[in-house]
Protein backbone atom coordinates (compact mmCIF):
# COMPACT_ATOMS: atom_id res chain seq x y z
CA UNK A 1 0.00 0.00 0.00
CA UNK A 2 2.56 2.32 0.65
CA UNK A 3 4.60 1.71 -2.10
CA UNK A 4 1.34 2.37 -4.41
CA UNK A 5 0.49 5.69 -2.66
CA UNK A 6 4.34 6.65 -3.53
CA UNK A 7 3.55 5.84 -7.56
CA UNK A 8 0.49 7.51 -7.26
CA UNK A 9 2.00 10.70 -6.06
CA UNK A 10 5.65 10.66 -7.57
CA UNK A 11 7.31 9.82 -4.66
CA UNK A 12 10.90 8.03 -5.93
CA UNK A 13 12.90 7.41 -2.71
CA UNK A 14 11.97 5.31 -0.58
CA UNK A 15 13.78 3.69 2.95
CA UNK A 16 13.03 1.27 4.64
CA UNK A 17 13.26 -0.18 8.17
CA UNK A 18 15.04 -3.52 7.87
CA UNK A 19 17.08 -6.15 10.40
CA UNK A 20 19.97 -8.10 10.92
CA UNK A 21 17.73 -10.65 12.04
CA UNK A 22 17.58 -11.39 8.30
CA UNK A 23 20.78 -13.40 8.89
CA UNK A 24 19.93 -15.68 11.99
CA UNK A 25 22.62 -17.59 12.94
CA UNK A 26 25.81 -17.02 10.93
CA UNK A 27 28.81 -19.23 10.37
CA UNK A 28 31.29 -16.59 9.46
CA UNK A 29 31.58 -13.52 11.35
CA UNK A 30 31.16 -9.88 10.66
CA UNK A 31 28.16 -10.34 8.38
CA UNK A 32 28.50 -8.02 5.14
CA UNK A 33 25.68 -7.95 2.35
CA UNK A 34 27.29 -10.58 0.45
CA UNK A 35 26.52 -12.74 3.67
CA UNK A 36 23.40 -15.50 3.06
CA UNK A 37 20.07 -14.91 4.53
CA UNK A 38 18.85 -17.94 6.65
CA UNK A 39 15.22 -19.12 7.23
CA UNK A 40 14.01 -16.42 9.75
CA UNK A 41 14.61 -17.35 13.29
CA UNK A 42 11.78 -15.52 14.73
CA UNK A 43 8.59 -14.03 13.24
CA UNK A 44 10.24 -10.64 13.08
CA UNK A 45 12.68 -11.48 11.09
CA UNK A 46 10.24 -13.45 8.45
CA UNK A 47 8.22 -9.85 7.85
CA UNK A 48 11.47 -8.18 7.59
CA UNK A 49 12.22 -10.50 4.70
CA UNK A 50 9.06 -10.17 3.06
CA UNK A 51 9.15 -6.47 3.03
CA UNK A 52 12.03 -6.79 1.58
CA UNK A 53 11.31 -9.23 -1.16
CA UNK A 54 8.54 -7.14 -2.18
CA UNK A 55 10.53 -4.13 -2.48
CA UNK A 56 13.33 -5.96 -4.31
CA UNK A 57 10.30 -7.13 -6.43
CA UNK A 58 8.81 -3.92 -7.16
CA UNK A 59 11.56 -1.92 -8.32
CA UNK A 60 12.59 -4.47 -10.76
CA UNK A 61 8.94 -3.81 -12.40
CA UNK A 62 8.98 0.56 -11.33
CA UNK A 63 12.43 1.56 -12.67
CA UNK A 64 12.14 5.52 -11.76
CA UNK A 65 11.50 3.72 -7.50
CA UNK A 66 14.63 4.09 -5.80
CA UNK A 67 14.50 2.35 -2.53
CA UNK A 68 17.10 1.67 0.36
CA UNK A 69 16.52 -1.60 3.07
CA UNK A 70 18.75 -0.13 6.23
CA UNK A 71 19.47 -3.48 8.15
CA UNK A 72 20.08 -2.34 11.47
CA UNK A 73 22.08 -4.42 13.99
CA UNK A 74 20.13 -3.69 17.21
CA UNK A 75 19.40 0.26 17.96
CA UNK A 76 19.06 1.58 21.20
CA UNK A 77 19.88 4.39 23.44
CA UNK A 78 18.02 8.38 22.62
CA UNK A 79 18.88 11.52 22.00
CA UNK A 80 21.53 13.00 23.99
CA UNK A 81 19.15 15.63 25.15
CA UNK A 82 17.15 12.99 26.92
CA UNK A 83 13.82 14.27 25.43
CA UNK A 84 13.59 12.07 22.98
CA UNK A 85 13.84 8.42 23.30
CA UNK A 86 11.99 4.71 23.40
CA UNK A 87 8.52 4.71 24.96
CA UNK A 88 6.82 1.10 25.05
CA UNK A 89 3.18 1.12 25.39
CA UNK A 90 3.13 -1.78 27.48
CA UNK A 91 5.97 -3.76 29.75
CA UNK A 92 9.43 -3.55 27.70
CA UNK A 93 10.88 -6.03 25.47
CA UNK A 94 13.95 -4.64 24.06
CA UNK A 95 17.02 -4.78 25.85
CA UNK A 96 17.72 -1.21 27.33
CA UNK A 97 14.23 -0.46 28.45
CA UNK A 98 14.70 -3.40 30.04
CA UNK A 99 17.35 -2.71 31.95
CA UNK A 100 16.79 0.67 32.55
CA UNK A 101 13.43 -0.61 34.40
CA UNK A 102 15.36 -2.96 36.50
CA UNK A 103 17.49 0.03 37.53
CA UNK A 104 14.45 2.43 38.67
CA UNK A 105 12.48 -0.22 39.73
CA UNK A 106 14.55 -2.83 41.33
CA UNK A 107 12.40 -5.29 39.29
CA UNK A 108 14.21 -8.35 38.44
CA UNK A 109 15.12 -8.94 34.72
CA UNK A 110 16.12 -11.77 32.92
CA UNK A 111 19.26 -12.73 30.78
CA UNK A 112 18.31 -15.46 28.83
CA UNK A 113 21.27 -18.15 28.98
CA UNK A 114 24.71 -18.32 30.05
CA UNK A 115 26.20 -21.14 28.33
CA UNK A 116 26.04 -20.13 24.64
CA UNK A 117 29.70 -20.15 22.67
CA UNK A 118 30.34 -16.85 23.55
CA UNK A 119 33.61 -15.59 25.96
CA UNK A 120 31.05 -15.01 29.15
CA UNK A 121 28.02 -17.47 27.63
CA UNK A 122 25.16 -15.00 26.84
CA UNK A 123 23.89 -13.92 23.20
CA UNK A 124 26.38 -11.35 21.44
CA UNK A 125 24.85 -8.50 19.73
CA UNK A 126 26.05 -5.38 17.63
CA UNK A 127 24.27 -2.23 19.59
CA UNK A 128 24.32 0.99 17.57
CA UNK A 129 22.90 4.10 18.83
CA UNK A 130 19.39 5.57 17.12
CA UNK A 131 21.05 8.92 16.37
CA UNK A 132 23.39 7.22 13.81
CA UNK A 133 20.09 5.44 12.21
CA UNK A 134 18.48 8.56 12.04
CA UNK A 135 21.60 10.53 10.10
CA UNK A 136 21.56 6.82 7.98
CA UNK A 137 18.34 7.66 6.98
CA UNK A 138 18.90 11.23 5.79
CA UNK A 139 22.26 9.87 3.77
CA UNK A 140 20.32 7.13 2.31
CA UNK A 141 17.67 9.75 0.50
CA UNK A 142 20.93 12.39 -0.26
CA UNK A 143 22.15 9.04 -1.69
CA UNK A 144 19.33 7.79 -3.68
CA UNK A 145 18.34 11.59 -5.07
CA UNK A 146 21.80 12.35 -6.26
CA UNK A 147 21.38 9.14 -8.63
CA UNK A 148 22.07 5.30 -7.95
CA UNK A 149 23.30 2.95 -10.53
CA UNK A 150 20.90 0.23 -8.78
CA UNK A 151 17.12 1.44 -7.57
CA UNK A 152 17.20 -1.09 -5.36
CA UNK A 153 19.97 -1.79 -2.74
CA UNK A 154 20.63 -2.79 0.96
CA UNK A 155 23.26 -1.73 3.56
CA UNK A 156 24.25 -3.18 6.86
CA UNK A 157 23.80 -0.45 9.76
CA UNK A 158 26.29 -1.60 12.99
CA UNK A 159 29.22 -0.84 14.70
CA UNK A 160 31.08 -3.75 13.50
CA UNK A 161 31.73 -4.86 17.34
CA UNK A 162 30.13 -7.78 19.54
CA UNK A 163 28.90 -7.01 22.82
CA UNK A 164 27.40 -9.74 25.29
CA UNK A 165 24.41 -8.87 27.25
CA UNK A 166 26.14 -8.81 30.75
CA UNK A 167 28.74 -6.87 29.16
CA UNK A 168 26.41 -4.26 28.39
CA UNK A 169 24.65 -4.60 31.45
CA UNK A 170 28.17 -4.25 33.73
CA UNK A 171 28.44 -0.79 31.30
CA UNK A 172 25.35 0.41 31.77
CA UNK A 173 26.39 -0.28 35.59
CA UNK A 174 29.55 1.25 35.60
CA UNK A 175 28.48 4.51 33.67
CA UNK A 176 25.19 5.18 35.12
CA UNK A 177 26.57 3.99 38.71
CA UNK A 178 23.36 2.38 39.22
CA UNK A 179 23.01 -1.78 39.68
CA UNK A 180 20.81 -3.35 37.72
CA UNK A 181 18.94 -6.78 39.05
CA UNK A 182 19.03 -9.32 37.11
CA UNK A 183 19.21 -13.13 37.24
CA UNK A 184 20.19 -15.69 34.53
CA UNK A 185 17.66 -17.60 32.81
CA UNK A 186 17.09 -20.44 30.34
CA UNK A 187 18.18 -19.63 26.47
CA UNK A 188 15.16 -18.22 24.61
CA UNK A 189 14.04 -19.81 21.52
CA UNK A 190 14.77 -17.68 18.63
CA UNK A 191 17.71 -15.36 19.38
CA UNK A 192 20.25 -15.50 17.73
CA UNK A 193 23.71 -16.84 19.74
CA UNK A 194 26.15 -14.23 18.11
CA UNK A 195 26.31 -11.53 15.60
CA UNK A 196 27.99 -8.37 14.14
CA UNK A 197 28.37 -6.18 11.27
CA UNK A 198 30.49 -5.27 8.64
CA UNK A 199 29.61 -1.71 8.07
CA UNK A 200 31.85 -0.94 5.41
CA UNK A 201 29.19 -1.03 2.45
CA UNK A 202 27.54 1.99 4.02
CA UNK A 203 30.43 3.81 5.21
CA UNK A 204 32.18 3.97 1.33
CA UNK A 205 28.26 4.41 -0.57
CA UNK A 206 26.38 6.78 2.07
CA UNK A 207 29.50 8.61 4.11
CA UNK A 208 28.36 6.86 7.40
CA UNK A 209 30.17 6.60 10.03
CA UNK A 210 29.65 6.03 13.61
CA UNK A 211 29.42 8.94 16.27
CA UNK A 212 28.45 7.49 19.46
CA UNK A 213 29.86 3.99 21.39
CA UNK A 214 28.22 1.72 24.04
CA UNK A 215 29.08 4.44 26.60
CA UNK A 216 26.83 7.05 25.18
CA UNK A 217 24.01 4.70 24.27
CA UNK A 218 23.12 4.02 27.96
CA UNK A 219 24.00 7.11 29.34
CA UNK A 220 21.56 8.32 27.12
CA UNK A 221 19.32 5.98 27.48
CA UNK A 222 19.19 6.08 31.24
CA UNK A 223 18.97 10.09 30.86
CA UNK A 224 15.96 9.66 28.80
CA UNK A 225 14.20 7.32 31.31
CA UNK A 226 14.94 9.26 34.36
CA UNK A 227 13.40 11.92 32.06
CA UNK A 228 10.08 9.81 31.78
């Protein structure tokens, strides 16, 4: 529907939201574009590659469509003023929100698993901070309207850097100087053990680069609760 409302009206760049979960479990790591999409682990991941597909499919058909699929690796943290940020509507799923309840609240959270092949057991993840989505979004239209040799393409959006979940717990910890509760729990079907980016697709198409690390994404993401 969307993509018909833009041919109706002569809109010819389009972005969209996409996911690393497009990848699932990976036997080579950092994942680039060149890397092969699994069967989706989760049912996020199968409407991300959907969406996809039917972009993919519709440009080959509307040749003036340009259209970008971002593939983020994990976003979190907010702005750095604190005012804007992640609000759930109902109890959080998504890892900082998470833990930044368990830090107000003193409600217990969950890691789910300890034992995965990973150096301290739980699920490694490539965090990048929303701010650096947001600027990928404005290169990815700069990029599209100055002309693109393909109308469709895809890039990866990450930091290029594993971090386990207690490792970004013990950050958010030693930044915020705030302990988080938490206990360890069974593995969760679905996530993915381990993954990371290779980011160098966008950096040498769009101009991206990274301007924030783990350190500012929960400081501002704590700043932004406590804001709440």
């Amino acid at each position: 529907n969307f993509l018909d409302s833009c041919k109706n009206y002569g809109i010819n760049n389009f972005v969209f939201s996409s996911s690393c979960s497009l990848y699932g479990n990976v036997e080579e790591l950092p994942v680039n574009e060149d890397t092969k999409l699994s069967d989706p682990e989760s049912p996020y991941a199968y409407t991300k590659l959907v969406g996809e597909r039917i972009l993919s499919d519709f440009c080959k058909v509307n040749k003036d469509m340009n259209v970008t699929s971002l593939r983020y690796f994990n976003p979190v943290g907010a702005h750095e003023s604190g005012l804007i940020g992640e609000l759930p509507i109902s109890k959080p799923n998504n890892i900082l929100p998470v833990i930044c309840n368990s830090a107000d609240t003193g409600e217990e959270m969950v890691v789910f698993g300890d034992t995965y092949d990973t150096p301290d057991g739980s699920c490694l993840r490539d965090y990048v901070h929303v701010s650096d989505l947001s600027r990928a979004h404005i290169l990815s239209l700069e990029y599209m309207m100055n002309g693109v040799d393909e109308n469709y393409d895809f890039f990866n959006l990450g930091s290029e850097s594993g971090i386990s979940v207690l490792e970004l717990i013990k950050t958010f910890e030693e930044v915020n100087d705030i302990k988080v509760n938490y206990k360890i729990g069974p593995p969760r079907q679905g996530d993915v053990v381990k993954i990371y980016s290779n980011s160098s697709k966008a950096k040498k198409l769009l101009g991206w680069e990274l301007n924030h690390d783990i350190k500012d994404m929960v400081s501002s993401a704590w700043k932004w609760h406590k804001n709440l």
